[in-house]
C-alpha atoms as a PDB file:
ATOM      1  CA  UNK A   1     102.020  62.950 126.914  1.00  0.00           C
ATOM      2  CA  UNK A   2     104.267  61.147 124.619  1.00  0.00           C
ATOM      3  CA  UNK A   3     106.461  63.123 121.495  1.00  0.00           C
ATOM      4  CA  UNK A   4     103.931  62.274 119.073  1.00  0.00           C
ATOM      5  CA  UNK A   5     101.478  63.811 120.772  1.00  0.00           C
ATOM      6  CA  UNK A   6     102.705  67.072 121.672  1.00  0.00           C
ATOM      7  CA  UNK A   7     103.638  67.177 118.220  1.00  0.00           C
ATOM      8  CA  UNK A   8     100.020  66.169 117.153  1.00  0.00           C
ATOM      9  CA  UNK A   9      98.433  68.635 119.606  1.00  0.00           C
ATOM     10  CA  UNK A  10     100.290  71.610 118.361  1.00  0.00           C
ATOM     11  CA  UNK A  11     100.033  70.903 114.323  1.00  0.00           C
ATOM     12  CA  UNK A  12      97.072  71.855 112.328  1.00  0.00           C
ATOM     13  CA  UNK A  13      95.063  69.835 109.659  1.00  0.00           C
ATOM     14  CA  UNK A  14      94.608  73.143 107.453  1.00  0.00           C
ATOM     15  CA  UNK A  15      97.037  74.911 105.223  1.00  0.00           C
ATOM     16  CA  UNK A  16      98.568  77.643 106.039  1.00  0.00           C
ATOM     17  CA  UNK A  17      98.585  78.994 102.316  1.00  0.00           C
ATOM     18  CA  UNK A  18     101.852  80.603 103.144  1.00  0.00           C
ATOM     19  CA  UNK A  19     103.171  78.948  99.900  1.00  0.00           C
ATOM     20  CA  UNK A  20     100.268  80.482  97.550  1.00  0.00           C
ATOM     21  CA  UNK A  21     100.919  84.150  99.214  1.00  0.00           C
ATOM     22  CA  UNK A  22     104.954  83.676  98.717  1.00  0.00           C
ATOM     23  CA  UNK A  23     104.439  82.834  94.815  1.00  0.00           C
ATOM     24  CA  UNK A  24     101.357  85.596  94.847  1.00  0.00           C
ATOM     25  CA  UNK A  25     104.465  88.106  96.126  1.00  0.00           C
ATOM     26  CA  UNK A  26     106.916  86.926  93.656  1.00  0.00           C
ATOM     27  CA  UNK A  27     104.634  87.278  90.947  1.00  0.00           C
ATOM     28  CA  UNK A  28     103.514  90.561  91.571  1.00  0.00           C
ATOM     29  CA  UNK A  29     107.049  91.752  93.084  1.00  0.00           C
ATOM     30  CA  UNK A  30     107.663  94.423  90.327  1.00  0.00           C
ATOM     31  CA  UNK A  31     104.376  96.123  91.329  1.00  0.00           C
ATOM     32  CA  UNK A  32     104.796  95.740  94.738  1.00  0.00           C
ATOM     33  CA  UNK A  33     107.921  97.335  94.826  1.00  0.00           C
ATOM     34  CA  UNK A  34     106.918 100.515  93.078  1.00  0.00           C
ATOM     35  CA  UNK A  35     103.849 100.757  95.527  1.00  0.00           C
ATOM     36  CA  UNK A  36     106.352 100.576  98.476  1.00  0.00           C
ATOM     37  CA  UNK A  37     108.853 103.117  97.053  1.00  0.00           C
ATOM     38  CA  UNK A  38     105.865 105.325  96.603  1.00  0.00           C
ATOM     39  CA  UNK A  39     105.031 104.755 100.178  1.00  0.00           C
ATOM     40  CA  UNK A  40     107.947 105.787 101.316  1.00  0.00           C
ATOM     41  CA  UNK A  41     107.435 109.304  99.297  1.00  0.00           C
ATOM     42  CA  UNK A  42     104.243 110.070 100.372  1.00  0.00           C
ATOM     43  CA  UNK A  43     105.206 109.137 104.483  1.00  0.00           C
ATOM     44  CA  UNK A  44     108.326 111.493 103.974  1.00  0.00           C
ATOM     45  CA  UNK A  45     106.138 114.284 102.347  1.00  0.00           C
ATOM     46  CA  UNK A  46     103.287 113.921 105.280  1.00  0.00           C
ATOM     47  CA  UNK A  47     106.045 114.323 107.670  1.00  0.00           C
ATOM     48  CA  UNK A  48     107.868 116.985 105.870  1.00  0.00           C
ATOM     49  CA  UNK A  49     104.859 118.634 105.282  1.00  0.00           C
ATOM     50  CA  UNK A  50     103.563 118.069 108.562  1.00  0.00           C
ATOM     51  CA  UNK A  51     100.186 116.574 106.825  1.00  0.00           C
ATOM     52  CA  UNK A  52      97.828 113.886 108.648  1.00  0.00           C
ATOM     53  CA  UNK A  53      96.811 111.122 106.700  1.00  0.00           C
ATOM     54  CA  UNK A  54      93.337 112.017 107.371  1.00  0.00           C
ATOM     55  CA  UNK A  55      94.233 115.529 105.924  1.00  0.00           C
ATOM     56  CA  UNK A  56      95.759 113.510 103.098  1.00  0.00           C
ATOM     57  CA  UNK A  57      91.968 111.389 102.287  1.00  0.00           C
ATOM     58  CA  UNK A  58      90.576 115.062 102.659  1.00  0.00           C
ATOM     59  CA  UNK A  59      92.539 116.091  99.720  1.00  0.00           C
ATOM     60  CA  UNK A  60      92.646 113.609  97.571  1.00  0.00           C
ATOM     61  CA  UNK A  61      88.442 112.795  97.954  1.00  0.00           C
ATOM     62  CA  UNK A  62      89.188 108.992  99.592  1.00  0.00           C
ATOM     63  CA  UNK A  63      88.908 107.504 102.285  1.00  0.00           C
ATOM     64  CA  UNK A  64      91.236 107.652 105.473  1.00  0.00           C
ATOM     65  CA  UNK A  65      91.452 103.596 105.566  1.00  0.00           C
ATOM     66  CA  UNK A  66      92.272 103.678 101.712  1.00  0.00           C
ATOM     67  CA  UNK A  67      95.394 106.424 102.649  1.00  0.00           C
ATOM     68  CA  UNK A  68      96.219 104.133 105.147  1.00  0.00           C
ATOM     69  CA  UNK A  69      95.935 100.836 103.178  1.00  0.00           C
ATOM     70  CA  UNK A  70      98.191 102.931 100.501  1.00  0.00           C
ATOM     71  CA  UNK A  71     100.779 103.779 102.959  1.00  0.00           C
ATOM     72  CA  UNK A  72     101.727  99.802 103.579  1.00  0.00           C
ATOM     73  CA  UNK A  73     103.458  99.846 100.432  1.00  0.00           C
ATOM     74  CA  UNK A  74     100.778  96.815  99.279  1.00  0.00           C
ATOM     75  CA  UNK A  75      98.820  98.554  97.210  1.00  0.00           C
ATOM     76  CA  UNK A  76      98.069  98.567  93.448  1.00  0.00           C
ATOM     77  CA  UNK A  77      97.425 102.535  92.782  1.00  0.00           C
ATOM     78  CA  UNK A  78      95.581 103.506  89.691  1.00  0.00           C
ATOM     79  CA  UNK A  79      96.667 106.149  87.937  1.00  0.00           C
ATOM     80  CA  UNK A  80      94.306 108.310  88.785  1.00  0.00           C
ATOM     81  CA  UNK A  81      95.107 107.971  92.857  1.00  0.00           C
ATOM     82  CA  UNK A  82      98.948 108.720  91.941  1.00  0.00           C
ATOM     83  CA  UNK A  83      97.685 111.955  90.248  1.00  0.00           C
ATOM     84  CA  UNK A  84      95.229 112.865  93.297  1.00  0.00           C
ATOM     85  CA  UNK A  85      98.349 112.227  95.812  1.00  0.00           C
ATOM     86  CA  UNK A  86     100.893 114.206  93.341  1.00  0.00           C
ATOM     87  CA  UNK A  87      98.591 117.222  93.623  1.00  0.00           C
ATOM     88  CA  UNK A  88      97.519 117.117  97.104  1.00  0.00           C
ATOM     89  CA  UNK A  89     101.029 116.855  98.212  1.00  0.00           C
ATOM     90  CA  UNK A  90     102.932 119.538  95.121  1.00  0.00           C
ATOM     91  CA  UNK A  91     105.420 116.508  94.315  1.00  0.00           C
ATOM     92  CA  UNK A  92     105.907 113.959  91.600  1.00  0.00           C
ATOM     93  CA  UNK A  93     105.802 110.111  92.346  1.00  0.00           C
ATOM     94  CA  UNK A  94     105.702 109.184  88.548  1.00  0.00           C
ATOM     95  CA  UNK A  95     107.272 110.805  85.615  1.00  0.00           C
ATOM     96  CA  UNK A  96     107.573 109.318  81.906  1.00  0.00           C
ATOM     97  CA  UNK A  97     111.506 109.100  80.925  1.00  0.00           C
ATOM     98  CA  UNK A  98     111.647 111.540  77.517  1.00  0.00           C
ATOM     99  CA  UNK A  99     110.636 109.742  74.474  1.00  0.00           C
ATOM    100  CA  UNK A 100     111.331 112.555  72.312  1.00  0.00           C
ATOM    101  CA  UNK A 101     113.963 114.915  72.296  1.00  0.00           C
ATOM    102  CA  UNK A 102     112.472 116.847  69.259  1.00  0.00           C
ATOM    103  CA  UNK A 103     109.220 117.540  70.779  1.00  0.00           C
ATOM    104  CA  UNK A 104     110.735 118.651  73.750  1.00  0.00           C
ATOM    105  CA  UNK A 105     112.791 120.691  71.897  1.00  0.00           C
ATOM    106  CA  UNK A 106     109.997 122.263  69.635  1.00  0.00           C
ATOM    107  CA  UNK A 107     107.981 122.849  72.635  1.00  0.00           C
ATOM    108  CA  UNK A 108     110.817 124.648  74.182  1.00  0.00           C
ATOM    109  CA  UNK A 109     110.509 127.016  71.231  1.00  0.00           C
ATOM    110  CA  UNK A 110     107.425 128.144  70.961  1.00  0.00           C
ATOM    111  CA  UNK A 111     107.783 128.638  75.144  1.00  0.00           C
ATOM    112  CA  UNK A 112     110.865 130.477  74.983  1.00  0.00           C
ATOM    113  CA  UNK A 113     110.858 132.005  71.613  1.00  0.00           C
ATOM    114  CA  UNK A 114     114.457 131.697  71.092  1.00  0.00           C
ATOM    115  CA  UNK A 115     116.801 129.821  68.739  1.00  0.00           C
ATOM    116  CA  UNK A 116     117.830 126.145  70.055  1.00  0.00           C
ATOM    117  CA  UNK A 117     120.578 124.546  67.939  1.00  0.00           C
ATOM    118  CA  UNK A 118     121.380 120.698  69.106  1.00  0.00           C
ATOM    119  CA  UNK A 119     120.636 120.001  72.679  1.00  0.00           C
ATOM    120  CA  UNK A 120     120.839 117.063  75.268  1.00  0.00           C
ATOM    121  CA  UNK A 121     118.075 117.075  78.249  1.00  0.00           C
ATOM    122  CA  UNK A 122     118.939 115.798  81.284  1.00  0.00           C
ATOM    123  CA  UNK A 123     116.547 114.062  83.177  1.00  0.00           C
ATOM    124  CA  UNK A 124     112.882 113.313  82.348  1.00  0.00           C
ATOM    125  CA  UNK A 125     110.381 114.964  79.663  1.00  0.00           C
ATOM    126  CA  UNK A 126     107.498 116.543  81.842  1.00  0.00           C
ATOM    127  CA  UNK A 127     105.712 118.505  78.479  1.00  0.00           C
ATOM    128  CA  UNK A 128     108.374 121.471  79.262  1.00  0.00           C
ATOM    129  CA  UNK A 129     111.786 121.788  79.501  1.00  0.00           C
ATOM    130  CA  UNK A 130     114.176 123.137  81.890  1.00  0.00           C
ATOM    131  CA  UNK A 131     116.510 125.151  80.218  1.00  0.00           C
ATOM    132  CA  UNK A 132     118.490 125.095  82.874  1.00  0.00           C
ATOM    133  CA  UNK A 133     118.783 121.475  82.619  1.00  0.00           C
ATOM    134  CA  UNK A 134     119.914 121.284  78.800  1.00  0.00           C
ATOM    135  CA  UNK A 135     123.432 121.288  77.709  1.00  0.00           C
ATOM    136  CA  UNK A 136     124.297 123.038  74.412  1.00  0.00           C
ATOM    137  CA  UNK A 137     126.663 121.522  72.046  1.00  0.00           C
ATOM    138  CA  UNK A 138     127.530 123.234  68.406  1.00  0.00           C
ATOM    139  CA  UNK A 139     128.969 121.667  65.516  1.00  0.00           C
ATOM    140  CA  UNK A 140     132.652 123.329  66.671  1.00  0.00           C
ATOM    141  CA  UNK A 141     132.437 121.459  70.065  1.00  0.00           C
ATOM    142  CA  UNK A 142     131.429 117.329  70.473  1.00  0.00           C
ATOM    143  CA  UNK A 143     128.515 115.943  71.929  1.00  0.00           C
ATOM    144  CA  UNK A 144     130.032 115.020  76.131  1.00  0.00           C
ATOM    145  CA  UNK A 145     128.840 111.316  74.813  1.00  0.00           C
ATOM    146  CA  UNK A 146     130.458 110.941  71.959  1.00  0.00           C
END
């Protein structure tokens, strides 16, 4: 068999769409990202928590094949799937950075009943706040930041 051939024999008339999935991956790589971080989370919690995956579809009402599909890191979870993982495992995969210091603050409160004069949170607003996690600053003493 001559060059030509070989080469011939071994090619393929159809598309290997390999282009279409690389720009469907760029596209969607912000996403995709995200889904694999929360991967990782939930295969560190299983482990940590010694928790099949089967257990996992068991608690959150789905199926094993969807926990598994999940776990590739490939998926694009609803909200309401993040929620049903978060409480079958006690953790948090999403948060929403603080939008308002004030309403953290007020809520803080009316939880606490105390007295709050000007205060910085650290970290993210979860509908309660961690005084333990909030630095005081008065008017005789400046703001770290400033």
């Amino acid at each position: 068999m001559k060059t030509k051939e070989k080469l011939d024999a071994l090619t393929s008339d159809k598309t290997s769409g390999w282009q279409v999935k690389a720009e469907w991956r760029e596209k969607n790589e912000a996403w995709l990202d995200k889904s694999a971080d929360i991967a990782i989370k939930v295969l560190r919690e299983l482990r940590h928590q010694s928790i099949t995956q089967k257990e996992l579809a068991e608690r959150t009402n789905v199926s094993a094949q969807y926990i598994n599909k999940l776990l590739k890191g490939q998926e694009n979870l609803s909200l309401e799937t993040i929620c049903k993982l978060e409480a079958a495992l006690g953790i948090t995969l999403v948060s929403v950075p603080l939008y308002c210091l004030t309403m953290a603050l007020d809520d803080a409160k009316k939880q606490q009943n105390i007295v709050l004069k000007s205060y910085v949170c650290i970290g993210n607003y979860s509908g309660r706040v961690d005084l333990d996690k909030v630095e005081e600053w008065t008017n005789e003493s400046k703001h770290p930041a400033a």
